[in-house]
Protein backbone atom coordinates (compact mmCIF):
# COMPACT_ATOMS: atom_id res chain seq x y z
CA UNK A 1 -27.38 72.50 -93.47
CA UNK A 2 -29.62 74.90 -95.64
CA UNK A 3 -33.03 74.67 -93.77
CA UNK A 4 -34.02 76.52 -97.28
CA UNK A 5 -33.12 73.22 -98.81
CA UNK A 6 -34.26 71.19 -97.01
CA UNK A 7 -37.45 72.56 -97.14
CA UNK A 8 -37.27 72.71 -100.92
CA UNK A 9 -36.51 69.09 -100.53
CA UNK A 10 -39.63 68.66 -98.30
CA UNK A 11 -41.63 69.80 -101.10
CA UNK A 12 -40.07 67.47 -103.84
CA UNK A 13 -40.25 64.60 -102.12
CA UNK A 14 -43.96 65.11 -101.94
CA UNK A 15 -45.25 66.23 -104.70
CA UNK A 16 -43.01 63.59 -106.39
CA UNK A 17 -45.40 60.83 -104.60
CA UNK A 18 -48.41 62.71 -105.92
CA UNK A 19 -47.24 62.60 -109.11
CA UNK A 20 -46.75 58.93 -108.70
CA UNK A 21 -50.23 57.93 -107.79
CA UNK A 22 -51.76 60.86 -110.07
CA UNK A 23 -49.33 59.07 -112.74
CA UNK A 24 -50.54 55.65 -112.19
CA UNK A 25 -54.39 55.90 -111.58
CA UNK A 26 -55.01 58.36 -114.44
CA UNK A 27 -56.65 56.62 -117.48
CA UNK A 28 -54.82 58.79 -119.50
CA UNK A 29 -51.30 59.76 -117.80
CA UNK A 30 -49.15 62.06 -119.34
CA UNK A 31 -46.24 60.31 -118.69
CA UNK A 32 -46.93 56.21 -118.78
CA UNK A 33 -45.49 54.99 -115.53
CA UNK A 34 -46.90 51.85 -116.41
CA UNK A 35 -44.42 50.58 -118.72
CA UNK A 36 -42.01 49.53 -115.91
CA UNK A 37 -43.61 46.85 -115.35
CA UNK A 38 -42.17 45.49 -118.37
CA UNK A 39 -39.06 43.92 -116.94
CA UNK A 40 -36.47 44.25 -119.53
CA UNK A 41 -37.89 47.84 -119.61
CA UNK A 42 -37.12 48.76 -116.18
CA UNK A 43 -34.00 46.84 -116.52
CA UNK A 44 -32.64 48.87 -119.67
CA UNK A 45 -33.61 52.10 -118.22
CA UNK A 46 -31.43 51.34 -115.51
CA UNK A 47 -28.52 50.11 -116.64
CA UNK A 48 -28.64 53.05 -118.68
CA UNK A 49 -29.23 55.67 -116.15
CA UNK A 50 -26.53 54.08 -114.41
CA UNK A 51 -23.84 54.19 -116.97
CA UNK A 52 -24.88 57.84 -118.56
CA UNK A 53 -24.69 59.48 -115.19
CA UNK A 54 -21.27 57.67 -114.76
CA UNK A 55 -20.24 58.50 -118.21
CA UNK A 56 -21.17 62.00 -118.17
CA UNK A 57 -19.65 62.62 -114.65
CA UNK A 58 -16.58 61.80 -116.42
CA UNK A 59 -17.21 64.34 -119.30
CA UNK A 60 -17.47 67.30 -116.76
CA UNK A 61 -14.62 65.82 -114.20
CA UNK A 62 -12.15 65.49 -116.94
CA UNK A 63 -12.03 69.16 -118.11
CA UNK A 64 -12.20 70.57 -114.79
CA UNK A 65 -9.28 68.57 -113.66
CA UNK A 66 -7.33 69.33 -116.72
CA UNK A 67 -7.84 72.97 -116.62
CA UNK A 68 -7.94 73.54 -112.67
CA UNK A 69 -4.81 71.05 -112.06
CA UNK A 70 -2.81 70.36 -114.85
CA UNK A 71 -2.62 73.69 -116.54
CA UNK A 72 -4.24 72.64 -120.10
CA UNK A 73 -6.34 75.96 -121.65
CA UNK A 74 -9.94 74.90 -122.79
CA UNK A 75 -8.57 74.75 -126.26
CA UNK A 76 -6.14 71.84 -124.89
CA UNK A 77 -8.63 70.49 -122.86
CA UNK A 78 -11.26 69.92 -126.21
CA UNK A 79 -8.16 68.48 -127.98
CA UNK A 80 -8.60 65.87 -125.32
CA UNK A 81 -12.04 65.26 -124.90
CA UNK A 82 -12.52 65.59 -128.77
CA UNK A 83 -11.09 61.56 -129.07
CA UNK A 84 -14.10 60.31 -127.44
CA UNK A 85 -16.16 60.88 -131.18
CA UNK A 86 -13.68 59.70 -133.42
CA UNK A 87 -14.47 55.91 -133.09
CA UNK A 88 -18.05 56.75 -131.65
CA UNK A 89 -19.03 57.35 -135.52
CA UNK A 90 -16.67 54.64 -136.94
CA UNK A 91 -18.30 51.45 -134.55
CA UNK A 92 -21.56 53.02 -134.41
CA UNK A 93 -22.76 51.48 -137.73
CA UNK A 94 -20.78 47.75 -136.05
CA UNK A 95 -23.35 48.29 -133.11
CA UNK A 96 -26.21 48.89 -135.33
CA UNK A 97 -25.34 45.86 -137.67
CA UNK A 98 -25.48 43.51 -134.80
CA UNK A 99 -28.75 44.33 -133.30
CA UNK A 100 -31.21 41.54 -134.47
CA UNK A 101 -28.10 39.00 -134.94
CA UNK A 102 -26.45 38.06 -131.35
CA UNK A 103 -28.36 37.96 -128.42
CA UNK A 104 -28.42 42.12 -127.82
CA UNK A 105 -27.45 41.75 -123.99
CA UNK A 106 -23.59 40.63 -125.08
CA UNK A 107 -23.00 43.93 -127.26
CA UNK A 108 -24.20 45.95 -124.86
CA UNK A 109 -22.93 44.18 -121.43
CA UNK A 110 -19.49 44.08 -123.55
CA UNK A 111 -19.66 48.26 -124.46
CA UNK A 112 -20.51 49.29 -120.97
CA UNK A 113 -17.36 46.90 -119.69
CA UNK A 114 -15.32 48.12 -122.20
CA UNK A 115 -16.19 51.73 -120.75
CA UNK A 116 -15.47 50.46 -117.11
CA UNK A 117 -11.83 49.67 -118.25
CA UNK A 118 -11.29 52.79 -119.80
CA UNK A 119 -12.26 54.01 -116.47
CA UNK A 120 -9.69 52.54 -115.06
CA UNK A 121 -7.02 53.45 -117.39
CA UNK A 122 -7.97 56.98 -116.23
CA UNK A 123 -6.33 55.73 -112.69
CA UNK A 124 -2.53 56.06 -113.77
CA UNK A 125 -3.65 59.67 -114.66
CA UNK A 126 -1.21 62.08 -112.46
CA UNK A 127 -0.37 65.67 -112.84
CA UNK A 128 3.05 65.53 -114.71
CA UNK A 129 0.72 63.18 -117.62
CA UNK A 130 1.73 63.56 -120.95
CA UNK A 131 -1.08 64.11 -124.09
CA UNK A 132 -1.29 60.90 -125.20
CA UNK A 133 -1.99 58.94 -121.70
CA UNK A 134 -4.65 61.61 -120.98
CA UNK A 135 -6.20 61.41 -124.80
CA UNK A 136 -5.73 57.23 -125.64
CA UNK A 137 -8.69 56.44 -122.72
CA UNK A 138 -10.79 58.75 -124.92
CA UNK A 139 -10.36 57.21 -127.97
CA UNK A 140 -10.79 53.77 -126.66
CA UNK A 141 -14.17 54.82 -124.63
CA UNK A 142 -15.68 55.51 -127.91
CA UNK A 143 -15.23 52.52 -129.55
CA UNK A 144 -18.09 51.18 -126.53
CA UNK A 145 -20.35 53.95 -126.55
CA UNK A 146 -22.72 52.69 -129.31
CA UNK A 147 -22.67 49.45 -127.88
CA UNK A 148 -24.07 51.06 -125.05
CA UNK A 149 -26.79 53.84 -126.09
CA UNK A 150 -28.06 51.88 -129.37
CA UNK A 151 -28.17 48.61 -127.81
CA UNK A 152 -29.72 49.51 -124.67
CA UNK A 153 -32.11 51.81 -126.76
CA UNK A 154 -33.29 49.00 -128.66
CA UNK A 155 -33.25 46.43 -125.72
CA UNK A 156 -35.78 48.89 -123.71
CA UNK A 157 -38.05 49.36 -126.29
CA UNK A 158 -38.14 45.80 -127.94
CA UNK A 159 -39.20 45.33 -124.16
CA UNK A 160 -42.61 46.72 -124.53
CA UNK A 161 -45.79 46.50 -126.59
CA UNK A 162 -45.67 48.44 -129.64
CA UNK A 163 -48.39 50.83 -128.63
CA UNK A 164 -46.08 51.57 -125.21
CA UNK A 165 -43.04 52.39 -127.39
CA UNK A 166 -43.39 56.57 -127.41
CA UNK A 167 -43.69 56.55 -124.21
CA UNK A 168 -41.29 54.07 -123.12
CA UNK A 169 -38.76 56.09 -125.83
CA UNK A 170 -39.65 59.66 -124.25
CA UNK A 171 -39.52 58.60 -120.72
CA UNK A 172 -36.31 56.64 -121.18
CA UNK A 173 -34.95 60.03 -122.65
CA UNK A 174 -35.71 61.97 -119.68
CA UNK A 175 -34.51 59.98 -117.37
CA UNK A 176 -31.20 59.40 -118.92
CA UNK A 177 -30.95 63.07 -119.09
CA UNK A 178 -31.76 63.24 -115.58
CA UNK A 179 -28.98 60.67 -114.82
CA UNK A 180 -26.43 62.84 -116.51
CA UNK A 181 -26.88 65.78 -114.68
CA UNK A 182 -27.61 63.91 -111.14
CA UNK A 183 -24.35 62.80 -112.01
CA UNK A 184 -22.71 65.47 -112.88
CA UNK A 185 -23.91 66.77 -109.44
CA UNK A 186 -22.58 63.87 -107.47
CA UNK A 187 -19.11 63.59 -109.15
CA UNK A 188 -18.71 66.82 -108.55
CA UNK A 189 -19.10 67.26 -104.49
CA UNK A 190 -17.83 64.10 -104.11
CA UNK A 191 -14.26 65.23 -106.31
CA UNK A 192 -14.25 68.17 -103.20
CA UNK A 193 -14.93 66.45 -100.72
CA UNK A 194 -12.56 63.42 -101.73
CA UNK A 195 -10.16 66.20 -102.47
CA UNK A 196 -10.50 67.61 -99.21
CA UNK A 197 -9.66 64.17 -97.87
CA UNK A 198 -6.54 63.46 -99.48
CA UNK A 199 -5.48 66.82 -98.64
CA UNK A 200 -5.67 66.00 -94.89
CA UNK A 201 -3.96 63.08 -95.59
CA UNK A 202 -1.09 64.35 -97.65
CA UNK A 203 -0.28 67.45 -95.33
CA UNK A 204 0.06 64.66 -92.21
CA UNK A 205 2.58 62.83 -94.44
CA UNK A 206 4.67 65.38 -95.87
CA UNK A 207 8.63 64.52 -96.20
CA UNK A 208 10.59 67.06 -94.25
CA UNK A 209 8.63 70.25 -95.42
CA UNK A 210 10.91 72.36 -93.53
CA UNK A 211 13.65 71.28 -95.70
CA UNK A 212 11.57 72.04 -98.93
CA UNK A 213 10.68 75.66 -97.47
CA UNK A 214 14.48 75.98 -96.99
CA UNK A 215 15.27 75.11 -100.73
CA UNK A 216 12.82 77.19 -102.06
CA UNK A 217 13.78 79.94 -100.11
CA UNK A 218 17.26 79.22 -101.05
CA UNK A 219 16.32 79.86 -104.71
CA UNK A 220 15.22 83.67 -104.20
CA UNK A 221 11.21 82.80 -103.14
CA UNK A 222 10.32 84.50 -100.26
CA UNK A 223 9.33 82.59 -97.17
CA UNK A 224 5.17 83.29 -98.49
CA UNK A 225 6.01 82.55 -101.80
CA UNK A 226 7.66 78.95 -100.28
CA UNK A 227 4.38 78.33 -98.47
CA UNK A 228 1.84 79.66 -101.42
CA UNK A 229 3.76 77.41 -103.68
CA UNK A 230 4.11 74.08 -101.25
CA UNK A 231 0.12 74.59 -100.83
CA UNK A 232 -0.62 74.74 -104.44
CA UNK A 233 1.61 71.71 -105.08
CA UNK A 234 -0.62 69.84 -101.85
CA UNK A 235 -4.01 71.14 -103.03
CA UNK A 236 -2.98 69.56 -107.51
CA UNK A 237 -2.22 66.34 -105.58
CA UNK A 238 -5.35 66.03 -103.68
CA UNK A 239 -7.21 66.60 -106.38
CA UNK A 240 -5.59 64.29 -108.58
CA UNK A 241 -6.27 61.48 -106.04
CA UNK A 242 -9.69 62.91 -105.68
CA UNK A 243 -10.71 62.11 -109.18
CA UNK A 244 -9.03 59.17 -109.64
CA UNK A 245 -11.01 57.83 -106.84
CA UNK A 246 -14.12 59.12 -108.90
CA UNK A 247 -12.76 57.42 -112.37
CA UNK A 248 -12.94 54.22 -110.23
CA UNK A 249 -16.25 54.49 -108.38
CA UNK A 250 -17.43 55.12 -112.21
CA UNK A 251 -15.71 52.12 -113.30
CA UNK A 252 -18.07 50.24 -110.61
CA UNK A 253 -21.11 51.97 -111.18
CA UNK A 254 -20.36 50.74 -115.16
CA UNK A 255 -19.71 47.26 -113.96
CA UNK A 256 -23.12 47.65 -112.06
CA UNK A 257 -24.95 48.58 -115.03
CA UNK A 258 -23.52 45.50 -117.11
CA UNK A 259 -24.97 43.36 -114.01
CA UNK A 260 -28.69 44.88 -114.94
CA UNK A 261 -28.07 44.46 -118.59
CA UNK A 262 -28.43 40.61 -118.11
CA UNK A 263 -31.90 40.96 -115.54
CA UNK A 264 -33.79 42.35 -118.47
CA UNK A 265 -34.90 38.93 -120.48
CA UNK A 266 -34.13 38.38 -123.99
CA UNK A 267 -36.39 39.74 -126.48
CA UNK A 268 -38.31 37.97 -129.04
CA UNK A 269 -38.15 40.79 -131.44
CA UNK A 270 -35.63 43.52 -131.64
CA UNK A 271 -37.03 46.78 -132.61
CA UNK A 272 -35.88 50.94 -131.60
CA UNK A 273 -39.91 51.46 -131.91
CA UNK A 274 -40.05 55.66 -131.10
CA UNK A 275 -36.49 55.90 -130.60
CA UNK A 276 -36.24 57.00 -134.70
């Protein structure tokens, strides 16, 4: 509602098509726009643009749900989100090995599926969760994650002339970054607004609040203290079902990505051309 914004947006969107045809007709572009025309190119780039802003939507939800929800302290939180490297380093030399000796679409269609099932293991997540539920989706999500950045690394660039391959590397880069924090952006409205959601829901379904009130009251709270703490239990549980509704739409946007793994053809020759 921010005619600021809007306007800014105004702006973007134009200058954005300039760039475009400035891009494209230049004989000498400074970014190669040309190499999506390479199919397995355009292909790669999206499957992994798809799956990095999914994964990294994940990396920022996680620790703001722990910490804003569940209590953990940042230091608890890292102990959590530090499982995600251990196998990351032990498989990624697996994931290397195999480039050049399957057909490079299976490792990588089976790392972003395996990362679409730890998505959903993130589902049975609730509020009363001990360590080693929140942690063991962590660990398992690394053993697909170089699977998914090497392979679709290499399949990208093995997509395009060897002369093509800086670019193709430097523009891939960007727009994988790009995907993280568009993401990150996303996941993060949508966790309020689905938040906001279950909230309305919840509060229209409460069991006999009246009697909880009384209880609490009962104890020694006073009858704001009942109400403050009644809200604060409402507003953990609509957020947990917030972003376990995100954990699944990631799960789908992974599952998406796997589906454009397999629209980029096979290459002849593997290579990670500028990627080194």
């Amino acid at each position: 509602g921010s005619a600021w914004i809007v306007a800014l947006a105004i702006v973007a969107a134009i200058s954005f098509a300039a760039f475009v045809i400035w891009e494209l007709t230049d004989a000498n572009p400074v970014v190669d726009l040309r190499v999506f025309r390479f199919r397995g190119f355009s292909f790669s780039t999206l499957a992994i643009s798809l799956g990095f802003g999914a994964f990294f939507s994940q990396v920022v939800l996680t620790p703001l749900w722990l910490q804003q929800v569940v209590g953990y302290t940042a230091t608890q939180t890292g102990y959590v989100v530090a499982w995600l490297g251990c196998f990351a380093v032990l498989f990624s030399p697996v994931a290397a090995g195999l480039i050049g000796k399957i057909d490079i679409r299976i490792s990588v269609c089976a790392g972003i599926l395996w990362m679409a099932l730890t998505s959903v293991l993130r589902a049975s997540w609730n509020g009363d969760v001990d360590y080693w539920t929140l942690a063991f989706p962590h660990l398992l999500q690394g053993m697909g994650m170089p699977f998914f950045f090497v392979g679709l690394t290499a399949l990208a660039l093995s997509s395009v002339p060897e002369k093509a391959q800086t670019s193709a590397a430097g523009l891939m880069s960007f727009l994988r970054t790009l995907s993280g924090a568009v993401g990150t952006a996303i996941a993060t409205t949508a966790w309020d607004d689905a938040s906001r959601a279950s909230r309305s829901e919840l509060v229209s379904s409460l069991n006999n609040p009246d009697a909880a009130l009384a209880s609490m009251q009962g104890a020694g709270l006073t009858a704001e203290q009942s109400r403050a703490l009644l809200d604060r239990l409402v507003e953990g549980q609509a957020a947990t079902l917030g972003v376990i509704h995100l954990f699944l739409a990631a799960g789908a946007v992974f599952i998406i990505a796997a589906i454009a793994v397999w629209l980029a053809p096979r290459p002849k020759h593997v290579s990670m051309g500028g990627a080194h």
